[in-house]
Protein backbone atom coordinates (compact mmCIF):
# COMPACT_ATOMS: atom_id res chain seq x y z
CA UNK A 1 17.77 31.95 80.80
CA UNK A 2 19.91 28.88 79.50
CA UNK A 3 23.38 28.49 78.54
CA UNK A 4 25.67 26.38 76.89
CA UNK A 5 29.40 26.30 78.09
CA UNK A 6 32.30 24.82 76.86
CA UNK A 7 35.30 24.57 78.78
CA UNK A 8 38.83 22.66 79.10
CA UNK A 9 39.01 21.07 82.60
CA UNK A 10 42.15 20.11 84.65
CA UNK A 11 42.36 16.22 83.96
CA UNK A 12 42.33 15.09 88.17
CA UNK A 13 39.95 14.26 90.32
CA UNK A 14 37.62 16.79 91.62
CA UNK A 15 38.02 18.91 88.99
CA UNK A 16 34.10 18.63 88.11
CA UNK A 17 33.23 18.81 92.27
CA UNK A 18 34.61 22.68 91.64
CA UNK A 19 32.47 23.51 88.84
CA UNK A 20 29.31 22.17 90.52
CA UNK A 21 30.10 23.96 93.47
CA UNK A 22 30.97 27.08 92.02
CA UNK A 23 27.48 26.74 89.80
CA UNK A 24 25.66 25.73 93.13
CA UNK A 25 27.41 29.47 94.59
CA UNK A 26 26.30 31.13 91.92
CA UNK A 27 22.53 30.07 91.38
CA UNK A 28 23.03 27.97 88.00
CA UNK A 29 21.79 24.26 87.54
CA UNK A 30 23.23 21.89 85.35
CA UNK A 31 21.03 20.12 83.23
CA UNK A 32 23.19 18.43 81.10
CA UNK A 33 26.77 17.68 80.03
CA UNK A 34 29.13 15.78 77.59
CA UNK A 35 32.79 14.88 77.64
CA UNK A 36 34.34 14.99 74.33
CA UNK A 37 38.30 13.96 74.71
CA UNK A 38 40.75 16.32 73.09
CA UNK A 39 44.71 14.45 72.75
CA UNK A 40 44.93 13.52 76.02
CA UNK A 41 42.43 16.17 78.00
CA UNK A 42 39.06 16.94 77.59
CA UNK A 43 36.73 19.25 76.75
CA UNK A 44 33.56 19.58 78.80
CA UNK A 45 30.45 20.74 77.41
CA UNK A 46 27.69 21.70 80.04
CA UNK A 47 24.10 23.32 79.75
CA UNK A 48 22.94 25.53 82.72
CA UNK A 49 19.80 27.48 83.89
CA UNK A 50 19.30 30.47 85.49
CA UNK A 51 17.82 28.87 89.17
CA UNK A 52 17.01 32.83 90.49
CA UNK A 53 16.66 33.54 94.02
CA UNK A 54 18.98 31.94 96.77
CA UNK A 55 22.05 29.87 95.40
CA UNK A 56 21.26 26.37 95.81
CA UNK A 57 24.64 25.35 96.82
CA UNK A 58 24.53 27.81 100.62
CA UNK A 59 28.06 29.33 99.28
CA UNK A 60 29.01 32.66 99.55
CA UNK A 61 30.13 33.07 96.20
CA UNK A 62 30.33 36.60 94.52
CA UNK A 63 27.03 36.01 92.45
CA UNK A 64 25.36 34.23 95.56
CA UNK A 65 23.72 37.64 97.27
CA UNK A 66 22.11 38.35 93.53
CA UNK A 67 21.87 35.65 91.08
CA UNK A 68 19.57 37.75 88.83
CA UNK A 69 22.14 40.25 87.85
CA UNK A 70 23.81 36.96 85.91
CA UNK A 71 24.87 37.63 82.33
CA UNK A 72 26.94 36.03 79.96
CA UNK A 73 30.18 37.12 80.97
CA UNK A 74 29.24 36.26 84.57
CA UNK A 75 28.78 32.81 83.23
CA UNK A 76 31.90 32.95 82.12
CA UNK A 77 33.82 33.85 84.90
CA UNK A 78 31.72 31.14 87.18
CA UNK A 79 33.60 28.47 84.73
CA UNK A 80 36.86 30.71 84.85
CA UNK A 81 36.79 30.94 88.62
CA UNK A 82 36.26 27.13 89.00
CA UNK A 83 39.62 26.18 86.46
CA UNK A 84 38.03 26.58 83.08
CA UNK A 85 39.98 27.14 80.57
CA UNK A 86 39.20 28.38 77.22
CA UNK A 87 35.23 29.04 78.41
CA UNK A 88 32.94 30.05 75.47
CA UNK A 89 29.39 30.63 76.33
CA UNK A 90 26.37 30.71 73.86
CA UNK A 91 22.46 31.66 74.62
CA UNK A 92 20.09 29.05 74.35
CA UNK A 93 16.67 29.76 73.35
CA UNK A 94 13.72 27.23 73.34
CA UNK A 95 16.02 24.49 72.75
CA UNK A 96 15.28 20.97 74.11
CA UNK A 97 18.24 19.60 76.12
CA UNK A 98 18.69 15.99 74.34
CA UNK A 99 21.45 13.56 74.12
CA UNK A 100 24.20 13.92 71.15
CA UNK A 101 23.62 10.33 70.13
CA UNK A 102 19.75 10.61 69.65
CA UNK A 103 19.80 14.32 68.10
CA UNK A 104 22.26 13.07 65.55
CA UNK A 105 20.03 10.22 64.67
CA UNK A 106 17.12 11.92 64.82
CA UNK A 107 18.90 13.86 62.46
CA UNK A 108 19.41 11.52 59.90
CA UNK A 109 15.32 11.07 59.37
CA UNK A 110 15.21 14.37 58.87
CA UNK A 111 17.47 14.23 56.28
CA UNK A 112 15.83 10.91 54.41
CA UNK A 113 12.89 11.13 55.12
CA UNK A 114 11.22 14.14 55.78
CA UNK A 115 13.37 16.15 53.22
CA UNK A 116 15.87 18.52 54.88
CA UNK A 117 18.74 19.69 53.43
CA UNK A 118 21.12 18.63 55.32
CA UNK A 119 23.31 21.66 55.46
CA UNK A 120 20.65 23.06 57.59
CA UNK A 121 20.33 19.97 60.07
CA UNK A 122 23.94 20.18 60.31
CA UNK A 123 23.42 23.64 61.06
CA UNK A 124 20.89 23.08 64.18
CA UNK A 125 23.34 19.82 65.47
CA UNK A 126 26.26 22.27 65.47
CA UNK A 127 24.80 24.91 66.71
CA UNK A 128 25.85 27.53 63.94
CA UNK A 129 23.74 30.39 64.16
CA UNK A 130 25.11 33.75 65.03
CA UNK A 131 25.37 33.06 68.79
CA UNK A 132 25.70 35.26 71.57
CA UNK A 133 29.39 34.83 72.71
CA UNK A 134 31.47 36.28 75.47
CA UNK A 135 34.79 37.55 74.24
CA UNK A 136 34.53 36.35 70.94
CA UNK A 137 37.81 35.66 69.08
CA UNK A 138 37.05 34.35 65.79
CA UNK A 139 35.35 31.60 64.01
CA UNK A 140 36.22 28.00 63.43
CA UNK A 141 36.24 26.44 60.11
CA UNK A 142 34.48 22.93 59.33
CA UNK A 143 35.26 21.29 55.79
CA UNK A 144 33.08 17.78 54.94
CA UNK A 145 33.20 16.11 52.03
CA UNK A 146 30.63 15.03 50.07
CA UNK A 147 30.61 12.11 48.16
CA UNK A 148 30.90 13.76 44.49
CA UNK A 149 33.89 15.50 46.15
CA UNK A 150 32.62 18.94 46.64
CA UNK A 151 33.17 20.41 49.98
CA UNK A 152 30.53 21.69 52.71
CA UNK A 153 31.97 24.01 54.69
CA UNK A 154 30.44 25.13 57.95
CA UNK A 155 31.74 27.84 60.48
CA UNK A 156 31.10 29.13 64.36
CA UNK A 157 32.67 31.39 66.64
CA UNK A 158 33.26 28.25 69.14
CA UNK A 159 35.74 25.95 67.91
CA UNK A 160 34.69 22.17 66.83
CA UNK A 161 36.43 19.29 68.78
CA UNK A 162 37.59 16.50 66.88
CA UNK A 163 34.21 14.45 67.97
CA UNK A 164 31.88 16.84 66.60
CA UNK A 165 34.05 17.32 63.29
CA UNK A 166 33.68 12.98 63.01
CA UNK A 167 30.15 12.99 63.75
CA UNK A 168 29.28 15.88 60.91
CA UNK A 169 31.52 13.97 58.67
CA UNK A 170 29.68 10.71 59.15
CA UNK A 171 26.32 12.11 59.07
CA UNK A 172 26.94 13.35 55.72
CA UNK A 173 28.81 10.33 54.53
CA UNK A 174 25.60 8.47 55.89
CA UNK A 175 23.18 10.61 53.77
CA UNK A 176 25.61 10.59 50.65
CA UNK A 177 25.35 6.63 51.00
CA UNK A 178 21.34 7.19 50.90
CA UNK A 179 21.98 9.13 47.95
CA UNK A 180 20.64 12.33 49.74
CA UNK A 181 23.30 15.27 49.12
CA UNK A 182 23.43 14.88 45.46
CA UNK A 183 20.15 15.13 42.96
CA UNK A 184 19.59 14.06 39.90
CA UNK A 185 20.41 17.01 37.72
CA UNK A 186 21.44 15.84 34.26
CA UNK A 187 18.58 15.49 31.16
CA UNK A 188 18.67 11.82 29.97
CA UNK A 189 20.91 11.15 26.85
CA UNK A 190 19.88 11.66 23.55
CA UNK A 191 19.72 8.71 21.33
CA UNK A 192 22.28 8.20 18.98
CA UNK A 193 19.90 8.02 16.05
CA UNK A 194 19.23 12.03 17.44
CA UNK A 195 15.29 11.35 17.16
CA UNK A 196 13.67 11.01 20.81
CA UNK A 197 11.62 7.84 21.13
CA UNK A 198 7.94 7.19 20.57
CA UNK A 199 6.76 7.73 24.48
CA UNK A 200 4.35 5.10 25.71
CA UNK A 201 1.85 5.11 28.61
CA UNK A 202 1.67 2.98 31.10
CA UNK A 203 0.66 1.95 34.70
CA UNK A 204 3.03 2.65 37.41
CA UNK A 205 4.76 -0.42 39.64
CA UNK A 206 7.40 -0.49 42.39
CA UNK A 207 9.88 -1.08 39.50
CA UNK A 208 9.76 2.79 38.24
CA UNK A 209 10.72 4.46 41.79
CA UNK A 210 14.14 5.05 40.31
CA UNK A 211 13.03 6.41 37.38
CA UNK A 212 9.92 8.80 38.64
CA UNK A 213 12.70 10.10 41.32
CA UNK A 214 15.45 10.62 38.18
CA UNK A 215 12.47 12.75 36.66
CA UNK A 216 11.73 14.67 39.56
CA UNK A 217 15.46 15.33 39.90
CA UNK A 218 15.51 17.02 36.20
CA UNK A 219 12.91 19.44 36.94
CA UNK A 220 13.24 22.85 37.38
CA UNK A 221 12.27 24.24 40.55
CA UNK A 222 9.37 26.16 38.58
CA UNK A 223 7.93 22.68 37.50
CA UNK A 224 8.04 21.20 40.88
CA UNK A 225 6.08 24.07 42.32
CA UNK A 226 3.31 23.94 39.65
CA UNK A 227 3.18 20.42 40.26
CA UNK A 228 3.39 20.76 44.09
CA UNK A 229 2.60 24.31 45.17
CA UNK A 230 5.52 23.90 47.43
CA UNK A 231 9.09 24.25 47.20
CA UNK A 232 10.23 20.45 46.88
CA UNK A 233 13.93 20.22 47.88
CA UNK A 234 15.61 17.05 45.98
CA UNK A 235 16.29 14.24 45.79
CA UNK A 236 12.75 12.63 46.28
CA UNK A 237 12.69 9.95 49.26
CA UNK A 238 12.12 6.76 48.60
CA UNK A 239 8.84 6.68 50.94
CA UNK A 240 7.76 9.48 48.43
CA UNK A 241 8.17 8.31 45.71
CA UNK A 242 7.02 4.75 46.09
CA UNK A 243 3.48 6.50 47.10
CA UNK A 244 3.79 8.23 43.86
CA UNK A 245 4.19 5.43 41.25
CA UNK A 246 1.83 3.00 44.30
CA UNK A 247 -0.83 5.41 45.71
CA UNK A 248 -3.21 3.74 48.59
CA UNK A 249 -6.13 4.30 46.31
CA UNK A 250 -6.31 5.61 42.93
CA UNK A 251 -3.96 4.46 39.98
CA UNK A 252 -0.68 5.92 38.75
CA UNK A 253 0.72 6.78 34.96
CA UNK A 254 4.14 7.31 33.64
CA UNK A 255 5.00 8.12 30.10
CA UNK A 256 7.78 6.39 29.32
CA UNK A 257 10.46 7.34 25.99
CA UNK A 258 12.70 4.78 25.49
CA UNK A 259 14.72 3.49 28.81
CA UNK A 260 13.46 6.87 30.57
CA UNK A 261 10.06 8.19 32.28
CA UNK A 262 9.67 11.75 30.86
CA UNK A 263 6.09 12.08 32.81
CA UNK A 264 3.96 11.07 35.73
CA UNK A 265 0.28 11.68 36.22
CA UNK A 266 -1.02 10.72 40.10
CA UNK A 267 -5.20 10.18 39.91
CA UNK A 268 -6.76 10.06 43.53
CA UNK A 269 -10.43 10.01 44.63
CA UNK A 270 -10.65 13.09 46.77
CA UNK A 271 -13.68 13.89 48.35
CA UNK A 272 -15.96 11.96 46.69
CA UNK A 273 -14.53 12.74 43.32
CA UNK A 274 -11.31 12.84 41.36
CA UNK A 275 -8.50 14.48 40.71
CA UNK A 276 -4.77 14.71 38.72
CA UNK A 277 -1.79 16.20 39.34
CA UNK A 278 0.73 16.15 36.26
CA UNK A 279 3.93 16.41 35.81
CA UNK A 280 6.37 16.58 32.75
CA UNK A 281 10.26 16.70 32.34
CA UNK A 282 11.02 20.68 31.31
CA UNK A 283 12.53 18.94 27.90
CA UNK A 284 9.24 16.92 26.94
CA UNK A 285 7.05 20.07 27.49
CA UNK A 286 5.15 21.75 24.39
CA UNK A 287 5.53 18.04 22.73
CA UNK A 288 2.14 16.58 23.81
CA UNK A 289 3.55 14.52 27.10
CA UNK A 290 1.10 16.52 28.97
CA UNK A 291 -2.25 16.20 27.02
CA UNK A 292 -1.42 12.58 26.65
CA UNK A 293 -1.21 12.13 29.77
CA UNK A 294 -4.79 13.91 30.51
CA UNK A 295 -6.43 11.69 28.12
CA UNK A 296 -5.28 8.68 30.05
CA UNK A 297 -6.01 9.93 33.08
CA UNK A 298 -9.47 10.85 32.18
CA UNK A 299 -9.85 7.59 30.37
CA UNK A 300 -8.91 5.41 33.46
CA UNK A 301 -11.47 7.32 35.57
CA UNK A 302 -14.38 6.99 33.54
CA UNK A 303 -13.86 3.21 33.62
CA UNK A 304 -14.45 3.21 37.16
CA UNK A 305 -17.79 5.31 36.58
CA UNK A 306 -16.56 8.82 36.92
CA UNK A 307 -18.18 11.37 35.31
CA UNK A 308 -15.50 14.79 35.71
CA UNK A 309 -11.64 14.92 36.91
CA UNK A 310 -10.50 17.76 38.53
CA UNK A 311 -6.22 18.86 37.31
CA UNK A 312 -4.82 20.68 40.08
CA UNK A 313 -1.95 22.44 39.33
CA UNK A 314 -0.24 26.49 40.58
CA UNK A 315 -2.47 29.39 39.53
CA UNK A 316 0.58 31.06 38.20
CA UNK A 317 1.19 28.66 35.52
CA UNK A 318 -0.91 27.60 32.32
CA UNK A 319 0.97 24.56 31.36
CA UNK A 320 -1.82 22.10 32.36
CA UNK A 321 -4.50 24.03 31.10
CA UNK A 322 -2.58 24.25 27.38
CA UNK A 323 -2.15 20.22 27.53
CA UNK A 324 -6.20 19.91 28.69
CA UNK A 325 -7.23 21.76 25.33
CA UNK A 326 -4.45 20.03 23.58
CA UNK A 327 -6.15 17.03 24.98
CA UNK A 328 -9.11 17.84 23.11
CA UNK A 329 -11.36 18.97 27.04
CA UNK A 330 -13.92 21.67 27.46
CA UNK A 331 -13.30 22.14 30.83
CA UNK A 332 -14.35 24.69 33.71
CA UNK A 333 -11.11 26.77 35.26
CA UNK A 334 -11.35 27.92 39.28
CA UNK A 335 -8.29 29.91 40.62
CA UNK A 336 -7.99 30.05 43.89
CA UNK A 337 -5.07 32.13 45.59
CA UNK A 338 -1.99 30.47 44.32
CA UNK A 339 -3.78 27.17 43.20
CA UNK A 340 -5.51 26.33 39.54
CA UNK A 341 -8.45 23.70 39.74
CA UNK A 342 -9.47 22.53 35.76
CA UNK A 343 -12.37 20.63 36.00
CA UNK A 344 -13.04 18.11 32.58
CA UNK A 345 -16.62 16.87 31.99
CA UNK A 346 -16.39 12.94 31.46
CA UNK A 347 -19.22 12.42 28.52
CA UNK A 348 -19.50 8.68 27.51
């Protein structure tokens, strides 16, 4: 069994000799610890194991003649016993003991680039979840701001010193700079004649990654999945999204309407043959974005000798298979659990 404890120590010396010894007494090993300063004392969080058997230290503490009966309100009183103050102890579970400084940046990845929200990596850093706490007396409050002025607001039974409340509040500041708290939610303008713009197909190039992520970010969550088969959280990375409009192998097609792209089609050579995945901002749907897309697609893979392409898209949803017979495709449909595989004959 593990623990985390947070204490308020005496500021003099030896005042960290006591707690080792009294955690030597009574069987617990400290495995690691930070200092975070409070107005002028500090505030000393440590993480112990259970060591079992003997206590390492040879005391004759109360918990030295039987370790194993240690709980968390033993814990507690270890800390109390060695001039604690304030003690609040928490159950760890299958965490790995790293330091603040890495876990925060580590953090920050996971937030970029891998996609997290980052309410819930704030969540894991500050260890939120309902804990196990001895003599629990209320939660804490946490308010950050994000950078479109909305609040995130995180609680815990043990209260937040002022370091952990500036790193949360620069991780998300960090992130909002990336552009990673806030998607891109709002349908592009109208023009002012009211009549939408002749769209246009085109190849991809590093130059559209704002644009493919702007479409992503107007898609309903029902379009991403059909498109993805996963929920997507938003807003796209930018390592995404440049392998969308740049694949390693394939080519890549938006559909463009005036100043915005209202669809992407990705065409990859997958096991020897070749397949699409479509998508199409939820206002351009039913208009023909998708089939035109299709016939693109299909075109640029028969130029390279192809003779079918293979739309993927979720078994739940018919959109792609309404914009292949739009497209003017006999095709063959295969459902498969939760996925739809439309396979188009390439005749010359």
């Amino acid at each position: 069994m593990a623990w985390r404890v947070r204490t308020t120590l005496e500021d003099r010396p030896g005042a960290l000799a006591a707690v080792a010894r009294a955690c030597g007494d009574a069987g617990l090993n400290i495995v690691a610890m930070q200092v975070f300063t409070v107005a002028g004392r500090a505030v000393d969080e440590f993480v112990v194991e259970h060591g079992g058997g003997a206590a390492h230290g040879g005391g004759a503490g109360p918990w030295a003649a039987d370790s194993t009966e240690l709980d968390d309100v033993a814990v507690s009183q270890v800390f109390a016993g060695a001039g604690g103050h304030d003690v609040a102890v928490t159950r760890m579970t299958g965490r790995e003991v790293t330091d603040g400084p890495t876990r925060y940046l580590e953090a920050v990845h996971q937030v970029l680039e891998d996609g997290r929200s980052v309410e819930e990596v704030l969540g894991e850093l500050l260890a939120t979840e309902p804990p196990d706490v001895a003599d629990y007396a209320g939660h804490d409050v946490l308010d950050l701001t994000r950078r479109n002025g909305t609040v995130l607001r995180i609680s815990r039974a043990v209260p937040f010193t002022p370091a952990e409340r500036a790193r949360a509040q620069a991780l998300l500041s960090l992130v909002s700079d990336a552009g990673a708290d806030v998607p891109l939610v709002a349908s592009p303008p109208r023009p002012l004649s009211g009549i939408d713009p002749v769209p246009l197909v085109r190849e991809a190039s590093l130059a559209d990654i704002d644009g493919v992520a702007a479409l992503h970010g107007r898609c309903s969550v029902a379009t991403l999945y059909a498109r993805y088969q996963v929920p997507l959280r938003m807003p796209m990375t930018t390592r995404m999204t440049r392998r969308l409009v740049v694949p390693e192998a394939g080519t890549a097609l938006v559909l463009q309407a005036g100043l915005d792209i209202v669809g992407h089609a990705l065409v990859e050579p997958v096991d020897g043959g070749w397949e699409c995945r479509v998508l199409v901002d939820d206002a351009w749907q039913k208009r023909g974005a998708g089939s035109t897309l299709v016939k693109h697609a299909a075109a640029r893979v028969r130029e390279r000798g192809a003779t079918s392409l293979a739309l993927v898209s979720a078994g739940s949803d018919d959109a792609l298979l309404r914009s292949v017979g739009g497209a003017g495709f006999v095709a063959r449909v295969e459902r498969h659990d939760d996925v739809v595989r439309i396979t188009v004959p390439l005749a010359r």
